[in-house]
C-alpha atoms as a PDB file:
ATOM      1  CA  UNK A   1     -74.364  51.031  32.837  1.00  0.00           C
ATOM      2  CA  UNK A   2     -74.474  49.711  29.343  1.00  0.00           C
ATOM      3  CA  UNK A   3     -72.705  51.205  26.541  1.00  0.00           C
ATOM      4  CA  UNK A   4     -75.291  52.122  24.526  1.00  0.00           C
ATOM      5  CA  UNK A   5     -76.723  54.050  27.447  1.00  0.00           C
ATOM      6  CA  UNK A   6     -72.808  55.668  27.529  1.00  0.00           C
ATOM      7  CA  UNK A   7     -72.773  57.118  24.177  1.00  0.00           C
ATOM      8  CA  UNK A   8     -76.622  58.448  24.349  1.00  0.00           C
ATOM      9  CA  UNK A   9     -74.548  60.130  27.682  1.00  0.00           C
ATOM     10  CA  UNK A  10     -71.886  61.167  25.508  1.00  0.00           C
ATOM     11  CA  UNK A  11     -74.446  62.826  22.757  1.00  0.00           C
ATOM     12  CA  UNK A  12     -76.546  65.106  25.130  1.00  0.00           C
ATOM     13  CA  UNK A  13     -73.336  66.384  26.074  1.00  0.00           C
ATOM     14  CA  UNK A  14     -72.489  67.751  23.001  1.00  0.00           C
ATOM     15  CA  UNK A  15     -76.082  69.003  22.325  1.00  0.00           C
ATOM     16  CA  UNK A  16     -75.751  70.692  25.599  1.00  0.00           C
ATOM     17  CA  UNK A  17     -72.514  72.667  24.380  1.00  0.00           C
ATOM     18  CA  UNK A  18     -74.155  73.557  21.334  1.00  0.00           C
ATOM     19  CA  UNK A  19     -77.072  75.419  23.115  1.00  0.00           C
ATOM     20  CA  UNK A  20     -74.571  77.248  25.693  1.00  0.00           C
ATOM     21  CA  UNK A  21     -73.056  78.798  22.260  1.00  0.00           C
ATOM     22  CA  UNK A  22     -76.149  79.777  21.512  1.00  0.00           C
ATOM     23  CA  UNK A  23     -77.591  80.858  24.210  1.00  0.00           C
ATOM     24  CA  UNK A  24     -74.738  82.284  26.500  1.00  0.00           C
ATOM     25  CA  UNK A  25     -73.639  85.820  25.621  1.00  0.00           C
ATOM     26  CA  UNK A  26     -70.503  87.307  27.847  1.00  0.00           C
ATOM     27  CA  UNK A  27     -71.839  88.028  31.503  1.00  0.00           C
ATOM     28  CA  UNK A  28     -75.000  88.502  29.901  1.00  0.00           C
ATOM     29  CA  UNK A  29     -76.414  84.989  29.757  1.00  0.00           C
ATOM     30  CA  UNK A  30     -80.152  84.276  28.712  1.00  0.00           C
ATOM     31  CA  UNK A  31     -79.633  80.969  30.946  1.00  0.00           C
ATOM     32  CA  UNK A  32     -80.650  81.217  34.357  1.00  0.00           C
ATOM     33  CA  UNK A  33     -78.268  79.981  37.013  1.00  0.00           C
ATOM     34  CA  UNK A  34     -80.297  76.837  37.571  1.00  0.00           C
ATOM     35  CA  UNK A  35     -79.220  76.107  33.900  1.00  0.00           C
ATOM     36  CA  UNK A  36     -75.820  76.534  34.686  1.00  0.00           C
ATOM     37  CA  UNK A  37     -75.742  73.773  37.778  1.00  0.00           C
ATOM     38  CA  UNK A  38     -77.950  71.716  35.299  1.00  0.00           C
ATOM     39  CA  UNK A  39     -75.105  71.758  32.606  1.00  0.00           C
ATOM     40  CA  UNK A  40     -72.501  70.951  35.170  1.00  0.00           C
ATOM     41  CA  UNK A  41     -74.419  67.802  36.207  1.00  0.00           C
ATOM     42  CA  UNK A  42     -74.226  66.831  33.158  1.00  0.00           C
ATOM     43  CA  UNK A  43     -70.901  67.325  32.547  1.00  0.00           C
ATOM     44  CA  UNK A  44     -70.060  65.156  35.511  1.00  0.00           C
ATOM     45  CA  UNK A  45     -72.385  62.776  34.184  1.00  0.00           C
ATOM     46  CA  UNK A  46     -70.644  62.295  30.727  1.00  0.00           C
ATOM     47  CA  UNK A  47     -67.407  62.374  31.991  1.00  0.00           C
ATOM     48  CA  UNK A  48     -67.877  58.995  34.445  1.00  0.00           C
ATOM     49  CA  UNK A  49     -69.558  57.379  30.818  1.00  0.00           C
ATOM     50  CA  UNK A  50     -66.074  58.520  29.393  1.00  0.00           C
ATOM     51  CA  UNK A  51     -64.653  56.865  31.898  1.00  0.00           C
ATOM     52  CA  UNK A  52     -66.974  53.697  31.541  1.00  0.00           C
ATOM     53  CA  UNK A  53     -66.425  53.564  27.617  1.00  0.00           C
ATOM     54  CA  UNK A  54     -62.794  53.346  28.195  1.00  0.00           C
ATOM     55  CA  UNK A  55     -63.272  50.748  31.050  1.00  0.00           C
ATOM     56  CA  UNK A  56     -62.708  47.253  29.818  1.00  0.00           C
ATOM     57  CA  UNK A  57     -65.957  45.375  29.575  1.00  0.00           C
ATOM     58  CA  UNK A  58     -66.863  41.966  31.719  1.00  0.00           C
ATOM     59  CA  UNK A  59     -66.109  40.129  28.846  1.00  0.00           C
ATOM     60  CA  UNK A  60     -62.953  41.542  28.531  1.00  0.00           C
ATOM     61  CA  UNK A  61     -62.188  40.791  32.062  1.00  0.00           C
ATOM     62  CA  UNK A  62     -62.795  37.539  31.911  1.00  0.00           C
ATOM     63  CA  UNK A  63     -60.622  36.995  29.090  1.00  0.00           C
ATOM     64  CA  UNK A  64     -58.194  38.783  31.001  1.00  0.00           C
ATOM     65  CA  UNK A  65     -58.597  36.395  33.851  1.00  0.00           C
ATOM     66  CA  UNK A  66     -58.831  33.287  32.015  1.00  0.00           C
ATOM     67  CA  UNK A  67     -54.942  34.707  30.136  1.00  0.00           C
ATOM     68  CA  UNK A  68     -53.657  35.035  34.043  1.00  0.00           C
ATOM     69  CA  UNK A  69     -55.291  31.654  35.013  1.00  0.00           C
ATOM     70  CA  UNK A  70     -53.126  29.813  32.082  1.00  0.00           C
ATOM     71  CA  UNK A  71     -49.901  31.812  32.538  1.00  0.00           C
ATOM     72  CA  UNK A  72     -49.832  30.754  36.318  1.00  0.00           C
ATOM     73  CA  UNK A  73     -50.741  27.302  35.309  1.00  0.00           C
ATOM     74  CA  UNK A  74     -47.579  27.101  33.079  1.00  0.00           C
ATOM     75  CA  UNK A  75     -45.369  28.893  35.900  1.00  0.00           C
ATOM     76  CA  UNK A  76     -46.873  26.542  38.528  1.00  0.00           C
ATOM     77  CA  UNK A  77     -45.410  23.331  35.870  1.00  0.00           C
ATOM     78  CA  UNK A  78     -42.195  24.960  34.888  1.00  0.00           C
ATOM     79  CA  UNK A  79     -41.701  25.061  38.938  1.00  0.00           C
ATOM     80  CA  UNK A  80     -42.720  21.644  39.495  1.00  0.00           C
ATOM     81  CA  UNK A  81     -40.967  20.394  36.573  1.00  0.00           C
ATOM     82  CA  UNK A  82     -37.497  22.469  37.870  1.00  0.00           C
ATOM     83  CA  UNK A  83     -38.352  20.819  41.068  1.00  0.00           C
ATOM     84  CA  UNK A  84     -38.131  17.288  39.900  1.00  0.00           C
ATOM     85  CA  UNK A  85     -35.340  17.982  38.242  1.00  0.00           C
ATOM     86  CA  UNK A  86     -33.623  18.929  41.152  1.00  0.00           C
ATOM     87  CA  UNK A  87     -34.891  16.038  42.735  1.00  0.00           C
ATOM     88  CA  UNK A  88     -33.492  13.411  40.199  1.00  0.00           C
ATOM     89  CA  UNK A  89     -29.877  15.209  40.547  1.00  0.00           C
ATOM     90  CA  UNK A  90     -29.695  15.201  43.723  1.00  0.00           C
ATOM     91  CA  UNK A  91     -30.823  11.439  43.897  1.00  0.00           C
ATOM     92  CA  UNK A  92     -27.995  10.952  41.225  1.00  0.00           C
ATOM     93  CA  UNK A  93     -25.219  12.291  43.531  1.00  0.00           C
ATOM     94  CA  UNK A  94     -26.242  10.115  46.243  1.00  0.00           C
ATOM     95  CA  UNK A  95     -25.564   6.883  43.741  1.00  0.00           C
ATOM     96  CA  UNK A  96     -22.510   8.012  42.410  1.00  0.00           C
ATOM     97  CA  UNK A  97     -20.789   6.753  45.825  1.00  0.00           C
ATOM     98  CA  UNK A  98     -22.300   2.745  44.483  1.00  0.00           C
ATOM     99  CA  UNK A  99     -20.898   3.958  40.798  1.00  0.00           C
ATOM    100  CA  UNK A 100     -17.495   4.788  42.220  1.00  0.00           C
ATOM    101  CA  UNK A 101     -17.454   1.087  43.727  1.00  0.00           C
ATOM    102  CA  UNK A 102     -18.402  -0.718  40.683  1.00  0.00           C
ATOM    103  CA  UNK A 103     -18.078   1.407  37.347  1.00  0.00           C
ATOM    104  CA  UNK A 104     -19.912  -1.326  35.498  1.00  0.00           C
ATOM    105  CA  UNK A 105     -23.417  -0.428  37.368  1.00  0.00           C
ATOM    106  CA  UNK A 106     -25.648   0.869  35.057  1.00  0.00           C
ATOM    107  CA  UNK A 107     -28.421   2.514  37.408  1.00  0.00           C
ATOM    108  CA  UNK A 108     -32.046   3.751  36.878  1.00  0.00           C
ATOM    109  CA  UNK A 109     -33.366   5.618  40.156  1.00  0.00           C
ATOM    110  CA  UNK A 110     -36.938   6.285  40.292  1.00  0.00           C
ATOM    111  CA  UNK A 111     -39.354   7.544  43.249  1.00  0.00           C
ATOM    112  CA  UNK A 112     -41.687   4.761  44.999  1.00  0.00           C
ATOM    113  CA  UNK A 113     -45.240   5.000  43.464  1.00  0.00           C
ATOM    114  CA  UNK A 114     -46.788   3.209  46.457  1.00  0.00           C
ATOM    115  CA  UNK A 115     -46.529   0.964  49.114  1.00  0.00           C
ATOM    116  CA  UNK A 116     -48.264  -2.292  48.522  1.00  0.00           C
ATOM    117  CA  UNK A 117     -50.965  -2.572  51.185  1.00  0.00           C
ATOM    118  CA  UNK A 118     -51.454  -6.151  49.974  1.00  0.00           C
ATOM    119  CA  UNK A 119     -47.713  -7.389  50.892  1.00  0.00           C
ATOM    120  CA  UNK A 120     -46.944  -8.174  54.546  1.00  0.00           C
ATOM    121  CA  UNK A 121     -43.286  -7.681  53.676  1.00  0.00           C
ATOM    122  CA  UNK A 122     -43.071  -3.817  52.541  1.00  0.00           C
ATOM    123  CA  UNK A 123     -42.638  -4.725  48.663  1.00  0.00           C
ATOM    124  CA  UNK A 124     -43.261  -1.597  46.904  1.00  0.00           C
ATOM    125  CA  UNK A 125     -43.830   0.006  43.094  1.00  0.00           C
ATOM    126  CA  UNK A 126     -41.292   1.896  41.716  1.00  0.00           C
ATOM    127  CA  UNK A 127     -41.414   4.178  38.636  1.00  0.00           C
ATOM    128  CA  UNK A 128     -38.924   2.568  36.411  1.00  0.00           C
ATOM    129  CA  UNK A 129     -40.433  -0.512  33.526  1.00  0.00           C
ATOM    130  CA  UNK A 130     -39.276  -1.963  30.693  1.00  0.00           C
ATOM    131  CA  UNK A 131     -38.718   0.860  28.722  1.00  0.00           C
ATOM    132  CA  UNK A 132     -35.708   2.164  30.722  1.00  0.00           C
ATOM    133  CA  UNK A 133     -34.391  -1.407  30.572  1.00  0.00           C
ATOM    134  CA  UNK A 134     -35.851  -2.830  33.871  1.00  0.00           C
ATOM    135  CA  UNK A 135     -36.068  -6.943  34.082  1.00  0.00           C
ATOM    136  CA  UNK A 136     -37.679  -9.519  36.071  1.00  0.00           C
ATOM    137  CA  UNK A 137     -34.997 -10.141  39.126  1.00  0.00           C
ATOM    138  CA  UNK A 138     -33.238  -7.278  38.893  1.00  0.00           C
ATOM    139  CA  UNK A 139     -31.420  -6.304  41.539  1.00  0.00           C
ATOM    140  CA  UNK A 140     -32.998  -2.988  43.525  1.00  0.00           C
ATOM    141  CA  UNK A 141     -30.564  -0.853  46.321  1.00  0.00           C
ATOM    142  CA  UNK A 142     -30.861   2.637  47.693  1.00  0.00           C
ATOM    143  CA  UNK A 143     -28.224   4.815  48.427  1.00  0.00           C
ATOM    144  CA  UNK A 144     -27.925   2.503  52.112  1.00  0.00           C
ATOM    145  CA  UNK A 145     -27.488  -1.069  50.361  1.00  0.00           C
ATOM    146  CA  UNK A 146     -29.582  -3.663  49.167  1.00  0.00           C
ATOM    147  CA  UNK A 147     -33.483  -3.103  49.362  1.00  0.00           C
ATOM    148  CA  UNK A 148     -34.713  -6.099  47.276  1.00  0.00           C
ATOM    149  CA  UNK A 149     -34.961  -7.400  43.494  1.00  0.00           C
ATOM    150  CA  UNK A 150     -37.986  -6.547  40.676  1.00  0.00           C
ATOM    151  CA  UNK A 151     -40.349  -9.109  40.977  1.00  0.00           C
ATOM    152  CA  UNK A 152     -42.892  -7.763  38.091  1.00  0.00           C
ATOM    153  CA  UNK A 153     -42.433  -5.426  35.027  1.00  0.00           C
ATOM    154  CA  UNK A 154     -44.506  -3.142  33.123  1.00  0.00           C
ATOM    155  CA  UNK A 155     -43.779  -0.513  30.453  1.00  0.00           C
ATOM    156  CA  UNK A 156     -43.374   2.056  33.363  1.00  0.00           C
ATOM    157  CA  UNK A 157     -43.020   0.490  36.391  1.00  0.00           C
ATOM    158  CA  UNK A 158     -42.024  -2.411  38.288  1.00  0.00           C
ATOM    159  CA  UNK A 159     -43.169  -3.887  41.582  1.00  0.00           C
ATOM    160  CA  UNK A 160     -39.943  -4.634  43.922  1.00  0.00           C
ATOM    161  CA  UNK A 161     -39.954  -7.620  46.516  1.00  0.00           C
ATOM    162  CA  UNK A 162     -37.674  -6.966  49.135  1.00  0.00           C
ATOM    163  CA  UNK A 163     -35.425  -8.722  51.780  1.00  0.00           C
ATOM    164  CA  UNK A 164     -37.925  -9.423  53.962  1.00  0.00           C
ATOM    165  CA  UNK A 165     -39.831 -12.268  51.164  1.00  0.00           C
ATOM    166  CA  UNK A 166     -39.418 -15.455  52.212  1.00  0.00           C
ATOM    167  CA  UNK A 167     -39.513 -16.108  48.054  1.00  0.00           C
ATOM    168  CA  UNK A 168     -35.819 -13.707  47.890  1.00  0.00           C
ATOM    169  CA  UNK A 169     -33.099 -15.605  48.309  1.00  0.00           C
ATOM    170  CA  UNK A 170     -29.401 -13.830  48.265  1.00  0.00           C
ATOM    171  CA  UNK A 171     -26.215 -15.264  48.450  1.00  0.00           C
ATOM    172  CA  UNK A 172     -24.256 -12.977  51.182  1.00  0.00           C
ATOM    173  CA  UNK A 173     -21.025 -13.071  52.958  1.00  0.00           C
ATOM    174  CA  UNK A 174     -19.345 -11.440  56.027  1.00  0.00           C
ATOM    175  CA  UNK A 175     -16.944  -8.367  55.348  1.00  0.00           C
ATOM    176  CA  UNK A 176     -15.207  -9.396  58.511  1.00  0.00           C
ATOM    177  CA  UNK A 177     -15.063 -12.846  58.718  1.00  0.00           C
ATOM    178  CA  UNK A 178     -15.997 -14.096  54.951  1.00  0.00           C
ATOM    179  CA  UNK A 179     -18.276 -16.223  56.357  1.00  0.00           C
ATOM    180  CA  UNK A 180     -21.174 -17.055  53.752  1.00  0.00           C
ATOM    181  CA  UNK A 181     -24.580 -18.213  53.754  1.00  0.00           C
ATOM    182  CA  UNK A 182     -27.924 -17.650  52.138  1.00  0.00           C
ATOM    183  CA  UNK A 183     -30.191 -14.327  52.854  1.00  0.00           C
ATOM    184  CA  UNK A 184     -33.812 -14.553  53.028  1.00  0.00           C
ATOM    185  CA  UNK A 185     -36.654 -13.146  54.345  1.00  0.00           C
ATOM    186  CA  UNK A 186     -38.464 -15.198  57.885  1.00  0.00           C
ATOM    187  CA  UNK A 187     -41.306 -14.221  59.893  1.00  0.00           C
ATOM    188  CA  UNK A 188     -40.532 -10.769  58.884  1.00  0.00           C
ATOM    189  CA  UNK A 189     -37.482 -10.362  59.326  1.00  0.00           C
ATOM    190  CA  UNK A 190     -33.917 -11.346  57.059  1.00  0.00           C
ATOM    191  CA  UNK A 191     -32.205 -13.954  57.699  1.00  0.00           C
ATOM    192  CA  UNK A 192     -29.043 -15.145  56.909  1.00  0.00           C
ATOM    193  CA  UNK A 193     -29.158 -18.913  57.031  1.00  0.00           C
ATOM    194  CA  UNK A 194     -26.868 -21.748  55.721  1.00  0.00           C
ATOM    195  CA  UNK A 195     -23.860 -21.428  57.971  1.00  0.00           C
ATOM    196  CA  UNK A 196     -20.963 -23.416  58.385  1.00  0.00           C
ATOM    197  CA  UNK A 197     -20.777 -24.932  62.283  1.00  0.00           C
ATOM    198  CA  UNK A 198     -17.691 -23.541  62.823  1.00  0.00           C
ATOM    199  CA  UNK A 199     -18.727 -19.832  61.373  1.00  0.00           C
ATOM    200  CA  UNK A 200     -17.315 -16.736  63.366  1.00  0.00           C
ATOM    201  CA  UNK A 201     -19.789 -14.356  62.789  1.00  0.00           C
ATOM    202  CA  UNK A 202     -20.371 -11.879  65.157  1.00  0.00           C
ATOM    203  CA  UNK A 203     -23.043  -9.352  66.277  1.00  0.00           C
ATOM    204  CA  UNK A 204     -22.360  -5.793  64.229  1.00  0.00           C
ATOM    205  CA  UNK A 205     -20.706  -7.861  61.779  1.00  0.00           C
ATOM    206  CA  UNK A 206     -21.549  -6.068  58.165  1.00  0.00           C
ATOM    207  CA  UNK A 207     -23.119  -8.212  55.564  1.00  0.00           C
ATOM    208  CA  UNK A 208     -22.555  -7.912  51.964  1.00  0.00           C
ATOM    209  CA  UNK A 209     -23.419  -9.111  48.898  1.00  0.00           C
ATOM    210  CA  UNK A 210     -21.345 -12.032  47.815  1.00  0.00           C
ATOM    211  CA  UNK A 211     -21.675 -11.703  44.153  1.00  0.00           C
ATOM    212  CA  UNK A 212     -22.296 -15.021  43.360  1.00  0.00           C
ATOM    213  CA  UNK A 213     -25.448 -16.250  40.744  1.00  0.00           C
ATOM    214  CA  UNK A 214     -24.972 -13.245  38.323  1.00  0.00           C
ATOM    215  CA  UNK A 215     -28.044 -11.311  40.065  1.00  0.00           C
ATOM    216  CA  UNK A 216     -26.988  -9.378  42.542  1.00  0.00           C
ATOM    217  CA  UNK A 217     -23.018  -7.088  41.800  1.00  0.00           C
ATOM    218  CA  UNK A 218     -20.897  -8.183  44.750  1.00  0.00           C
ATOM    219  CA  UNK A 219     -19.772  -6.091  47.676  1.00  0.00           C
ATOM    220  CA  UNK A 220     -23.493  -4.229  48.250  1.00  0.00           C
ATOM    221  CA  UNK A 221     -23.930  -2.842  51.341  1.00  0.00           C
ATOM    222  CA  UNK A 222     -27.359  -5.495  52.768  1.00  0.00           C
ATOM    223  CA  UNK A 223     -27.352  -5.348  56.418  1.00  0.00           C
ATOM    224  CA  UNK A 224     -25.698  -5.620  60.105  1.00  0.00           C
ATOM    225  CA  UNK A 225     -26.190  -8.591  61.787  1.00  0.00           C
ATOM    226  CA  UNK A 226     -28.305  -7.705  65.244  1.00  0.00           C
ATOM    227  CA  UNK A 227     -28.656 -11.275  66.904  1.00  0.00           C
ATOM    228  CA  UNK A 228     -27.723 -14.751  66.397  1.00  0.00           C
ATOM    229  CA  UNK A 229     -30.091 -17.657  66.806  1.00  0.00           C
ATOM    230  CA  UNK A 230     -30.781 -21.558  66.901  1.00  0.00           C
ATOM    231  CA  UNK A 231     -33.175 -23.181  64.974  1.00  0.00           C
ATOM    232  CA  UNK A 232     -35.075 -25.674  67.209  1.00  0.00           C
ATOM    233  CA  UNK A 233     -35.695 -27.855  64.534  1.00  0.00           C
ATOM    234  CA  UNK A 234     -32.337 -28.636  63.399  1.00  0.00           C
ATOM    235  CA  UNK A 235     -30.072 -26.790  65.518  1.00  0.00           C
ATOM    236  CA  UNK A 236     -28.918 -25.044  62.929  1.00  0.00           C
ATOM    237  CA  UNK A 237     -27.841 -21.529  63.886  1.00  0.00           C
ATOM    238  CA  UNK A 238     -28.696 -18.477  61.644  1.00  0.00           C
ATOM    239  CA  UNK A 239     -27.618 -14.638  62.103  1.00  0.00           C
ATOM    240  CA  UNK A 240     -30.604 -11.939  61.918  1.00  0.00           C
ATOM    241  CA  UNK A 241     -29.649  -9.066  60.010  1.00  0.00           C
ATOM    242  CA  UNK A 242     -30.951  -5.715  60.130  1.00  0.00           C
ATOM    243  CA  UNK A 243     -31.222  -4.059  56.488  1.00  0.00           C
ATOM    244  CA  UNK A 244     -29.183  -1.004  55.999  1.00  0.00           C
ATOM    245  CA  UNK A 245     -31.586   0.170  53.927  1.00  0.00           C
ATOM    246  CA  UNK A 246     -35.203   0.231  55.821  1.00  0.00           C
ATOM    247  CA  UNK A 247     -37.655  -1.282  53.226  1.00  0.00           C
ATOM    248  CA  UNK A 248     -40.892   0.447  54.669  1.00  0.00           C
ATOM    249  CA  UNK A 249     -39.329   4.233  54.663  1.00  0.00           C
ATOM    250  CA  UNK A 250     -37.891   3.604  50.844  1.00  0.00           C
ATOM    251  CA  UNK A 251     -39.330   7.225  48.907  1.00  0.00           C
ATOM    252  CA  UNK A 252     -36.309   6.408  46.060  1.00  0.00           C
ATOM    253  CA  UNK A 253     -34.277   3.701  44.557  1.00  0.00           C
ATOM    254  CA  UNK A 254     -32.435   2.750  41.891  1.00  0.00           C
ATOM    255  CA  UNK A 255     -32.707  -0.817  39.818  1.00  0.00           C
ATOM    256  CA  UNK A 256     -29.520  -1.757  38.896  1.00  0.00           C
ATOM    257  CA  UNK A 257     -29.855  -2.984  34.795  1.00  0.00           C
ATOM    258  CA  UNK A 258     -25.982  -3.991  34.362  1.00  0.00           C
ATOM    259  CA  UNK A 259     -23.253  -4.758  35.786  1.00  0.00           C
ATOM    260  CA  UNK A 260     -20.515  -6.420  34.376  1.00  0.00           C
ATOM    261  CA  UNK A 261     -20.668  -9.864  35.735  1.00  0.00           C
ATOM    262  CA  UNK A 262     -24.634  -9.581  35.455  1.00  0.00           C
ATOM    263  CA  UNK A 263     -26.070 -13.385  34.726  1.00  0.00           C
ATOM    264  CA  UNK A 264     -22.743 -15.295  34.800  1.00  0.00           C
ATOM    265  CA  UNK A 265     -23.255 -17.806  37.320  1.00  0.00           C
ATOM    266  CA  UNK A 266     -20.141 -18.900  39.631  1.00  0.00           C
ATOM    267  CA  UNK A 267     -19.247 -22.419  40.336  1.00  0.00           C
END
């Protein structure tokens, strides 16, 4: 029921009390009974357009609805936003372990964007460019050790080439045995190649970053070696490491901008 309709409602009410004044005397009334239920009917009627005059309108509803919409909109960000917050502390807690090794390491973590369908060795994107300081070559780890080194840079992003690219090549060494050789990425898998004859590495041996070239901060975490092998070619016998940090399950890393010994090259 319109409004209009409402107040017309509203008016024959009071033109109905008007007549009862007139017309009702005491228990002598000049108004039949039938008058009596007619005037109560009406009544009832102008109380529910009362009723509908104070109701808000549709239009007013809707504007109602469309405020709600928005608020909930801004809660549903403020969560999301507290949620990434939480996200990027609690990824900075798991790095402070690689900060405590080297205080030099100037880190930038940032989430994966995407896997690259495109790259046969589980290079990814990562959410960190040039304008947090991210170069060409720059070394890339995760909370386990090594993943890889930026290979391209945008303003906001970087794509990351890992240790399973034949093009990476890291100089390594073994924690146990400081045994050294060259760390590079063959037939899928990461291989450390270049060893001495009389090496003594070992299966389980741990394999770490030898510092060396000014690219990569020495002592990272890279791998365990899981089998040794002979070239057939030359003869020459490599180790096969396993990454400690799984290159296809990466969701977060952190590119490494600075370190202290950061481009000086080693004789």
């Amino acid at each position: 029921m319109s409004r209009r309709n409402n107040r017309k409602i509203l008016l024959l009410t009071l033109i109905t009390v008007v007549l009862m004044g007139v017309f009702s005397v005491g228990e002598n009334a000049l108004l039949p009974s039938g008058w009596n239920a007619l005037t109560g009917g009406v009544f009832r009627l102008s109380a529910d357009a009362a009723a509908a005059l104070s109701a808000p309108s549709y239009g007013e509803l809707q504007e109602e609805n469309e405020r709600l919409r928005a608020e909930n909109s801004v809660l549903r960000e403020q969560v999301a936003d507290m949620d990434a917050l939480r996200d990027e502390n609690q990824t900075l807690w798991e790095y402070f372990d690689l900060k405590k090794l080297e205080p030099s390491l100037e880190l930038k973590p940032a989430f994966v964007l995407q896997q690259s369908a495109l790259d046969d060795f589980d290079g990814f994107a990562l959410g960190a460019g040039s304008a947090l300081g991210v170069k060409v070559n720059d070394a890339v780890v995760t909370p386990e050790g090594l993943v890889g080194r930026v290979a391209t840079v945008d303003r906001v992003s970087c794509r990351v080439k890992t240790l399973l690219s034949p093009g990476l090549k890291v100089a390594v060494t073994d924690s146990r045995t400081q045994d050294s050789g060259i760390l590079g990425g063959r037939d899928g898998e990461a291989v450390m190649s270049r060893l001495a004859e009389d090496h003594h590495i070992a299966v389980g041996d741990l394999i770490l970053t030898a510092g060396t070239g000014g690219v990569y901060p020495a002592r990272l975490i890279v791998g365990t070696v899981r089998e040794l092998r002979t070239d057939p070619y030359d003869g020459a016998q490599y180790a096969v490491v396993e990454p400690a940090a799984d290159p296809e399950s990466v969701r977060e890393a952190a590119v490494i901008i600075g370190f202290s010994a950061k481009g000086v090259t080693n004789p």
